[in-house]
Protein backbone atom coordinates (compact mmCIF):
# COMPACT_ATOMS: atom_id res chain seq x y z
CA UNK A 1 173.01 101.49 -6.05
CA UNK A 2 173.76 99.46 -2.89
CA UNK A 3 171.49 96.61 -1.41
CA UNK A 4 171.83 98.43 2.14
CA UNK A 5 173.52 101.98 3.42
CA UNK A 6 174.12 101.96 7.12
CA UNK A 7 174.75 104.76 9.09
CA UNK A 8 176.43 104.88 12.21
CA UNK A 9 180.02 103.16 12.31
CA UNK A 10 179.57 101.93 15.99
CA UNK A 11 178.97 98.60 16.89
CA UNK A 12 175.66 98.42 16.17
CA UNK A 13 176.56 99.67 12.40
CA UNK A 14 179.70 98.04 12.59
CA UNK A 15 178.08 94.74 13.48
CA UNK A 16 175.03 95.19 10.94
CA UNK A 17 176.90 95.59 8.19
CA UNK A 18 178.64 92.27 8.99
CA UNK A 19 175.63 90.14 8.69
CA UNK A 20 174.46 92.03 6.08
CA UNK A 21 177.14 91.68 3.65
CA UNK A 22 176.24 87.90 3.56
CA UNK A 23 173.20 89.26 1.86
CA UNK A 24 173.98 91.92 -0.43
CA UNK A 25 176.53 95.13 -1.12
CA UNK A 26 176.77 97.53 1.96
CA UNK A 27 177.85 100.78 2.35
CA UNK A 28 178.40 102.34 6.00
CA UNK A 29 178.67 105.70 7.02
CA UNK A 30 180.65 107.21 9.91
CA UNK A 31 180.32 110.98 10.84
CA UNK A 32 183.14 111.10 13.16
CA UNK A 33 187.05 110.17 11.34
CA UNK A 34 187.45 107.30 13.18
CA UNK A 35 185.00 103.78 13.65
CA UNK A 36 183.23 103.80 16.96
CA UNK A 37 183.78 107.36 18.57
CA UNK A 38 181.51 108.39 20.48
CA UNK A 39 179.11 105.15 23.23
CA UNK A 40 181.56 102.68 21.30
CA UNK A 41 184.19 103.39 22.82
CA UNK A 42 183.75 104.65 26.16
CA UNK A 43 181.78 101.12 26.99
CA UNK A 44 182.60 99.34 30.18
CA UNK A 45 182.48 95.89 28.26
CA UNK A 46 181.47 93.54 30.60
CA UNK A 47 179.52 90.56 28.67
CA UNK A 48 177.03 89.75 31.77
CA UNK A 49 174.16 88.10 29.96
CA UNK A 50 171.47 88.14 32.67
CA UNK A 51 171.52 92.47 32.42
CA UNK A 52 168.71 93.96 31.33
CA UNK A 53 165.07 93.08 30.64
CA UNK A 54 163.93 89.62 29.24
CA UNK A 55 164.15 90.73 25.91
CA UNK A 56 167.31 92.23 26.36
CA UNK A 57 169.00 89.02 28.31
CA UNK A 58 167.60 87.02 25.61
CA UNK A 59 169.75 88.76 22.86
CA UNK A 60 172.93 88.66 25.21
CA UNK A 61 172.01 84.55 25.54
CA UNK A 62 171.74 84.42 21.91
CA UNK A 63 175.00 86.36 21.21
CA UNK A 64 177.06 84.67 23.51
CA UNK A 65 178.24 81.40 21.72
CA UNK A 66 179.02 83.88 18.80
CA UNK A 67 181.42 86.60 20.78
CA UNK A 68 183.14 83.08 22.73
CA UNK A 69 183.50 82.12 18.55
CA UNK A 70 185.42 85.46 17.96
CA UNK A 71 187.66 85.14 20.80
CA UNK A 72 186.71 88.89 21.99
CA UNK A 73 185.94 87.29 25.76
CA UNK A 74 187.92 86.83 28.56
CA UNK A 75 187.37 85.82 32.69
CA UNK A 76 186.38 88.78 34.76
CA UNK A 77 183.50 87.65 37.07
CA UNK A 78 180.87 89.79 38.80
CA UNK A 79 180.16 91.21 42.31
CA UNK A 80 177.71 93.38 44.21
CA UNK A 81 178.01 94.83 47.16
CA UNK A 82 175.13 96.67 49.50
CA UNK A 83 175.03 98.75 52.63
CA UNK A 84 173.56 97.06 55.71
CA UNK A 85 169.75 99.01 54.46
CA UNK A 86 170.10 97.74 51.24
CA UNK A 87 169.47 94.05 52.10
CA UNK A 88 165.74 94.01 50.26
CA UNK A 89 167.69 95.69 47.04
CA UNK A 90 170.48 92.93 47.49
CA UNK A 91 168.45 90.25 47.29
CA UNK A 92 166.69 91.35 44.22
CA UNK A 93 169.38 92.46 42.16
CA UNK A 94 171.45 88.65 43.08
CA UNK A 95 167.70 86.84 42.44
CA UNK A 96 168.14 88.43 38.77
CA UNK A 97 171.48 88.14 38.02
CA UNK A 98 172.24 84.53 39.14
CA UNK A 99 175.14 86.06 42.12
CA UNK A 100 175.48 83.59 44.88
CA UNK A 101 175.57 86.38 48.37
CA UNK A 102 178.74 84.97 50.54
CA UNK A 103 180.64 86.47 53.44
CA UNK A 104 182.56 89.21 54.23
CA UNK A 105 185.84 86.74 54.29
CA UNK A 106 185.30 85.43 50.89
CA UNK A 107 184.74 88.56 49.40
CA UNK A 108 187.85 90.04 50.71
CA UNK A 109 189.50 87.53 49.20
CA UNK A 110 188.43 89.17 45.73
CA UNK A 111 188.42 92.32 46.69
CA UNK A 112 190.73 93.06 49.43
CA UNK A 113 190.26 96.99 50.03
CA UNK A 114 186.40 96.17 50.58
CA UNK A 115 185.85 97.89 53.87
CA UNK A 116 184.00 95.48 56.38
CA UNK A 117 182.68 98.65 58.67
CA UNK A 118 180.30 100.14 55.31
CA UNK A 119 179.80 96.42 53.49
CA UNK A 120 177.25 94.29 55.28
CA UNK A 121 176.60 92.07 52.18
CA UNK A 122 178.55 90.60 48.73
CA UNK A 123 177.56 88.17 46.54
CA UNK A 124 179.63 86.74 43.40
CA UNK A 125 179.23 85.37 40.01
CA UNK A 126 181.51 83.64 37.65
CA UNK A 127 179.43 84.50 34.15
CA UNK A 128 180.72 87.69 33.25
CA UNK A 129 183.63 88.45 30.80
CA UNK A 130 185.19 91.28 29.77
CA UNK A 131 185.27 91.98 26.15
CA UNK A 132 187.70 93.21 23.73
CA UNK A 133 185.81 95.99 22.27
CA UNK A 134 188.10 96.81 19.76
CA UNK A 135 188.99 93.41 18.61
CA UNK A 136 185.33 93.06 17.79
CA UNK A 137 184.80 96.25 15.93
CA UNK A 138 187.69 95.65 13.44
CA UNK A 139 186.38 92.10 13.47
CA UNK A 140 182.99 93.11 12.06
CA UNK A 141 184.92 96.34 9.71
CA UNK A 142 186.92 93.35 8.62
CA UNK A 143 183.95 91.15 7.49
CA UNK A 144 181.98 93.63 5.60
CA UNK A 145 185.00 95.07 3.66
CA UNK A 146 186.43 91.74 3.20
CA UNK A 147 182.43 91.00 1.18
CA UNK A 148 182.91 94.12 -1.11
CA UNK A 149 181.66 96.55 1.57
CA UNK A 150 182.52 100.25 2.37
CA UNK A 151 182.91 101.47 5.30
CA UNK A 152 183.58 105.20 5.70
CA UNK A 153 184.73 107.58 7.53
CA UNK A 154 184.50 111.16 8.03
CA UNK A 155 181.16 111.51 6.39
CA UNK A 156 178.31 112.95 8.42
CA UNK A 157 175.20 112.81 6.40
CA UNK A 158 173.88 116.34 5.89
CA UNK A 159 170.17 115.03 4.03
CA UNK A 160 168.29 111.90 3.25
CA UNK A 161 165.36 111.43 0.55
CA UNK A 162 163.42 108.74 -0.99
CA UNK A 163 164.38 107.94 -4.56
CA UNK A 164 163.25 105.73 -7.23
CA UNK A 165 164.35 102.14 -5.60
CA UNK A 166 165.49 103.66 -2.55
CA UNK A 167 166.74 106.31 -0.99
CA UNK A 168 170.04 108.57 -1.19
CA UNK A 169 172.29 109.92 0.96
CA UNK A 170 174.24 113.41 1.34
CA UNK A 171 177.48 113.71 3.02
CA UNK A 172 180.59 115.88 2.42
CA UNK A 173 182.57 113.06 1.09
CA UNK A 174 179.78 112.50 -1.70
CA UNK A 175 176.12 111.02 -2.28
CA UNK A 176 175.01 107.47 -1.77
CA UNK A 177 172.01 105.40 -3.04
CA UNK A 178 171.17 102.14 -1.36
CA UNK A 179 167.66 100.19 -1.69
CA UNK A 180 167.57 100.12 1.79
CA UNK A 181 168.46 102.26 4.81
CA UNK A 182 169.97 101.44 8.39
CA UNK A 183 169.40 103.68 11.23
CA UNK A 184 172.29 102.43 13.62
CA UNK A 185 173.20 106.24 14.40
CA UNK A 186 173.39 105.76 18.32
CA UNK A 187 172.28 108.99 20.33
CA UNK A 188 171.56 110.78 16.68
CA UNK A 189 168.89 107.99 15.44
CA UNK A 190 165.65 109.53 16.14
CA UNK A 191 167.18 112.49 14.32
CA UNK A 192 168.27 110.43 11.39
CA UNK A 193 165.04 109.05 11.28
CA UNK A 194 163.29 112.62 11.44
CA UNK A 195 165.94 113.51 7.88
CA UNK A 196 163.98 110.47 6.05
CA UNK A 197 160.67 111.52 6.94
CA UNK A 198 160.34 108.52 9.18
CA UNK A 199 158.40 109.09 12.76
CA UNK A 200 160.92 109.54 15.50
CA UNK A 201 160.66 106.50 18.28
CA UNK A 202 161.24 108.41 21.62
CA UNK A 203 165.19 107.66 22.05
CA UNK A 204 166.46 109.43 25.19
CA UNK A 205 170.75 109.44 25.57
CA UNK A 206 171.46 109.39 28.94
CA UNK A 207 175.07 110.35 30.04
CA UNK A 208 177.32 108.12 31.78
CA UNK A 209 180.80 109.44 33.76
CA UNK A 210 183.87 107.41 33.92
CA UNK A 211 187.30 108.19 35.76
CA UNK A 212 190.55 105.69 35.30
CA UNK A 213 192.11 106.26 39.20
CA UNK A 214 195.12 103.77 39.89
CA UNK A 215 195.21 100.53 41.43
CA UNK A 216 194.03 101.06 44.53
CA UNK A 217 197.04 100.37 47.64
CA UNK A 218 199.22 99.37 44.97
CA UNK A 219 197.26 96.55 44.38
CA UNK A 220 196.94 93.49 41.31
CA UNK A 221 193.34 94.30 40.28
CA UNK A 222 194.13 92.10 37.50
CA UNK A 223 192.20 89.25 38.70
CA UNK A 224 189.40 91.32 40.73
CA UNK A 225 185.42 90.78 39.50
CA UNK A 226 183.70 94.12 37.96
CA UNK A 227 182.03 95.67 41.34
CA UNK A 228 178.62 96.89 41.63
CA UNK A 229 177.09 98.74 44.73
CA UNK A 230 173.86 97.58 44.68
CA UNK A 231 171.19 99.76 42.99
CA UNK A 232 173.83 100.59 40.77
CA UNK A 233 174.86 103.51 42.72
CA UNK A 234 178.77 102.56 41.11
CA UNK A 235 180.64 100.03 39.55
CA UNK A 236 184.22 99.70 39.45
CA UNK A 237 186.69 97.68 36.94
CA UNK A 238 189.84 96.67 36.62
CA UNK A 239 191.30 98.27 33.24
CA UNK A 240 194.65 98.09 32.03
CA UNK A 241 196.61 97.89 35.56
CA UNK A 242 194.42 100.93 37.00
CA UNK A 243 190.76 101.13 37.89
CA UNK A 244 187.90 102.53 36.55
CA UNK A 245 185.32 103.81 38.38
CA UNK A 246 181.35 105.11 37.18
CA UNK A 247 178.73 106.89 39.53
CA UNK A 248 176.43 104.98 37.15
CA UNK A 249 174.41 108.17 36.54
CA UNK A 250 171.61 108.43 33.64
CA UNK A 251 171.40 111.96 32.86
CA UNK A 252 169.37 113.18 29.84
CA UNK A 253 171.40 114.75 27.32
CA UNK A 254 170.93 116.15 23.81
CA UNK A 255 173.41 113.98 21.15
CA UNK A 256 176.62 115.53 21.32
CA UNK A 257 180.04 114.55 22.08
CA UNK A 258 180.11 113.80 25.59
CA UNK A 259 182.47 114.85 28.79
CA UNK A 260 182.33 113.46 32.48
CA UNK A 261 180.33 116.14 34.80
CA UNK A 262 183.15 116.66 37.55
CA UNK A 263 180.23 116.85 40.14
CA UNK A 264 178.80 113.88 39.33
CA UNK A 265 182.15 112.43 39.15
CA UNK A 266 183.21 113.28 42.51
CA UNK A 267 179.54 112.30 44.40
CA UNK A 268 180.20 109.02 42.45
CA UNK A 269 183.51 108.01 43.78
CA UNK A 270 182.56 109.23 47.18
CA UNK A 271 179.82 106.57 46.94
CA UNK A 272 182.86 104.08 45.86
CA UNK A 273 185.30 105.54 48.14
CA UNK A 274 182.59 105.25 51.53
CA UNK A 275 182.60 101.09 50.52
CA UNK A 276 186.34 100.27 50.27
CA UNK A 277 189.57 101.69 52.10
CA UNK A 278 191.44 103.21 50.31
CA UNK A 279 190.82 106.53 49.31
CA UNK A 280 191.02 107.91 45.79
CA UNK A 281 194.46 110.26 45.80
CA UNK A 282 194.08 111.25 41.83
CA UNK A 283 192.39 110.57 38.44
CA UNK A 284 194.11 109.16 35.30
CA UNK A 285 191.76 110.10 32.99
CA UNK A 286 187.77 110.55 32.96
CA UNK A 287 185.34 110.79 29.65
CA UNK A 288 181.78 110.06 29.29
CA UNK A 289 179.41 108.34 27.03
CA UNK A 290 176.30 108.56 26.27
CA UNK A 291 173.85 105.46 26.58
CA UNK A 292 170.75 105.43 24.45
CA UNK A 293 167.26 104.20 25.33
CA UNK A 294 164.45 103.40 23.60
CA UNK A 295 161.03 104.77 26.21
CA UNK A 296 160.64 100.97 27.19
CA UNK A 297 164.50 100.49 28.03
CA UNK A 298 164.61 97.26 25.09
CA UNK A 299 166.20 97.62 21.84
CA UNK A 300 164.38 98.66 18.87
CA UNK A 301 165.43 96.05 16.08
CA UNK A 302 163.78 95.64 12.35
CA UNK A 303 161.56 97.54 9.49
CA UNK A 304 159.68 100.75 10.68
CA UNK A 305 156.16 100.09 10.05
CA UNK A 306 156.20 102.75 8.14
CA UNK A 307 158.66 102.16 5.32
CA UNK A 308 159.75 98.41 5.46
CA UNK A 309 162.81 99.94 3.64
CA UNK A 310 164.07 101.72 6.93
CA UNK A 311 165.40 99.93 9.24
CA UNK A 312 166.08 100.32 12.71
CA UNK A 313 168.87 99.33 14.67
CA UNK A 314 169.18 101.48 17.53
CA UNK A 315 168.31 101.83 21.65
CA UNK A 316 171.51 99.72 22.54
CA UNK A 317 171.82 101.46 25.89
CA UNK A 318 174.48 100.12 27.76
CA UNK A 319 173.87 96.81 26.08
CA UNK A 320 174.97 97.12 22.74
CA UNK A 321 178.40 94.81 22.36
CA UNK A 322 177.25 92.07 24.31
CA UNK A 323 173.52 92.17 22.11
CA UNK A 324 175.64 92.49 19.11
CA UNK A 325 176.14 89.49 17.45
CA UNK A 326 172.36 88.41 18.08
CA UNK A 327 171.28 92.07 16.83
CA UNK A 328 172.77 91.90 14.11
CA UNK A 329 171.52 88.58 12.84
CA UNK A 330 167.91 89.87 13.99
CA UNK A 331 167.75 92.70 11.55
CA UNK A 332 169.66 90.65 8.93
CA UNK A 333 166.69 87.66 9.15
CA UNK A 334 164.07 90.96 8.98
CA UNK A 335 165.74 92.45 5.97
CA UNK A 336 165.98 89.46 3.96
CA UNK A 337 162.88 87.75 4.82
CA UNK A 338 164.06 85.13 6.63
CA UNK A 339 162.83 83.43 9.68
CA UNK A 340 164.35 84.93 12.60
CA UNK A 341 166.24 82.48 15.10
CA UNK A 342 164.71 84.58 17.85
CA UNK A 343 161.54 83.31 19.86
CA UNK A 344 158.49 85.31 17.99
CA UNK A 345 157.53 87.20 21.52
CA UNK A 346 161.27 88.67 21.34
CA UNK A 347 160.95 89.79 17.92
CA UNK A 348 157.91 91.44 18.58
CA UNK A 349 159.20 93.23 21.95
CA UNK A 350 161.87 94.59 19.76
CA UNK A 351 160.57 95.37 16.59
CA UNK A 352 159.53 99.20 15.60
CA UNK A 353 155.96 99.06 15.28
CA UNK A 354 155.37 98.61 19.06
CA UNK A 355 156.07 102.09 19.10
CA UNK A 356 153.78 103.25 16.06
């Protein structure tokens, strides 16, 4: 019997059963035949770590020093832009984020195909690097194979029940036993939760649409900041020599493998395409994702209340590789008993039982 079976082999698995193989034999389990199918790898990964809520800003703070330590960062920078009656919206969004607003010269400077007729305000940030998703997930595979781990794929779990010690596992590829159980299953964790007997929290995917379109006038984007339009109507980055583009739209969906919505698509690179000047001619390649929250929008980190034996590490949203490293040592510090590193009001915005 293992010390800990994870399932889900995203980052949130991934990067759980990397902290916990410090503290005992892991197993993870990955539905799909490859690590990180499904949010994992359609992520935008930008590393921005004033996004979210306070307790989700102070996991980014608290992961960042580890991710510069892995080398999976590099310069990108941050701007928003806003629509001559979106100046209250502007101001809020650059209050929270730390952007410093400048003008319309500057931010052409950046961004040269910014249209000056539709953009009445821009602010910029330097604190926001892109990170190398994949680096990081066979980073984290790495580390927990490298401790004796397992980490497998092509193994959907088909049933979970308690057993003597701890519980056991089902999948095609054979049954596990582990004395305790990680639910890092993404958009399918209240579901895994519901196979152990274990009260669902409330998790709610929302899709998100992506298109690759190329570099804009022939443009280097190389060096261009990610983009938002304020209320994050759309956000564009530079990607591999082309740009990608999102309509930043949160659609409920059931879990499932997920494909852009070519309406959505469209409406959101009109909403792009009205804000720069040059038009979008053709697409590259578009997907989708699906971002998972928890009703409260923060992660849900730690022991359900319920069975101290389950634990939870799920509601990443669009957060989850930049929360990573500080998510992971959160539910490793829960497991084991140890004091978490975590200020106690954190902990206890992102622990389980608020929900029970």
């Amino acid at each position: 019997m293992r010390d800990f079976l994870i399932i889900g082999g995203g980052i949130a698995g991934l990067a759980a059963a990397a902290a916990l193989s410090a503290h005992g034999s892991v197993t993870v389990l990955e539905a799909e035949a490859t690590l990180a199918h499904h949010a994992s790898s359609r992520s935008a990964a930008l590393f921005e770590p004033s996004y979210g809520l306070p307790p989700v800003v102070a996991l980014s703070r608290a992961s960042a020093d580890a991710l510069k330590a892995e080398g999976v960062l590099s310069p990108r920078g941050l701007m928003i832009v806003a629509r001559a009656d979106q100046r209250a919206v502007f101001e809020s969004e650059i209050a929270s984020m730390g952007l410093t607003e400048v003008g319309m010269e500057a931010a052409l400077a950046r961004v040269p195909i910014l249209n000056p007729d539709a953009v009445a305000f821009a602010a910029l940030a330097d604190h926001a690097w892109d990170i190398d998703t994949d680096r990081l997930i066979q980073t984290y595979a790495r580390r927990a194979k490298a401790a004796g781990g397992e980490v497998l794929t092509g193994a959907p779990v088909t049933a979970i029940r308690r057993v003597a010690g701890g519980w056991e596992v089902d999948t095609p590829i054979g049954n596990h036993r582990a004395a305790r159980l990680v639910n890092a299953a993404g958009p399918w964790a209240d579901r895994v939760a519901e196979m152990a007997g274990i009260a669902p929290i409330g998790l709610t995917p929302l899709r998100r649409s992506m298109a690759r379109i190329p570099a804009p006038g022939g443009h280097d984007v190389s060096n261009w900041p990610m983009i938002f339009g304020a209320e994050e109507s759309w956000y564009a980055k530079p990607d591999a020599g082309a740009l990608i583009v999102s309509p930043a739209e949160e659609d409920p969906a059931e879990p499932h493998d997920a494909w852009a919505d070519d309406m959505v698509l469209a409406e959101g690179l009109a909403r792009y395409e009205a804000m720069v000047t040059e038009p979008v001619t053709r697409l590259l390649a578009n997907w989708a994702g699906l971002r998972t929250f928890a009703p409260d929008r923060v992660l849900v980190i730690g022991p359900d209340p319920l069975d101290g034996d389950f634990l939870w590490s799920a509601g990443q949203g669009g957060y989850g590789f930049q929360t990573a490293p500080g998510a992971a040592a959160l539910l490793a510090a829960l497991a084991v008993g140890q004091a978490p590193a975590l200020d106690p009001d954190t902990v206890a915005a992102l622990t389980p039982a608020r929900f029970r």
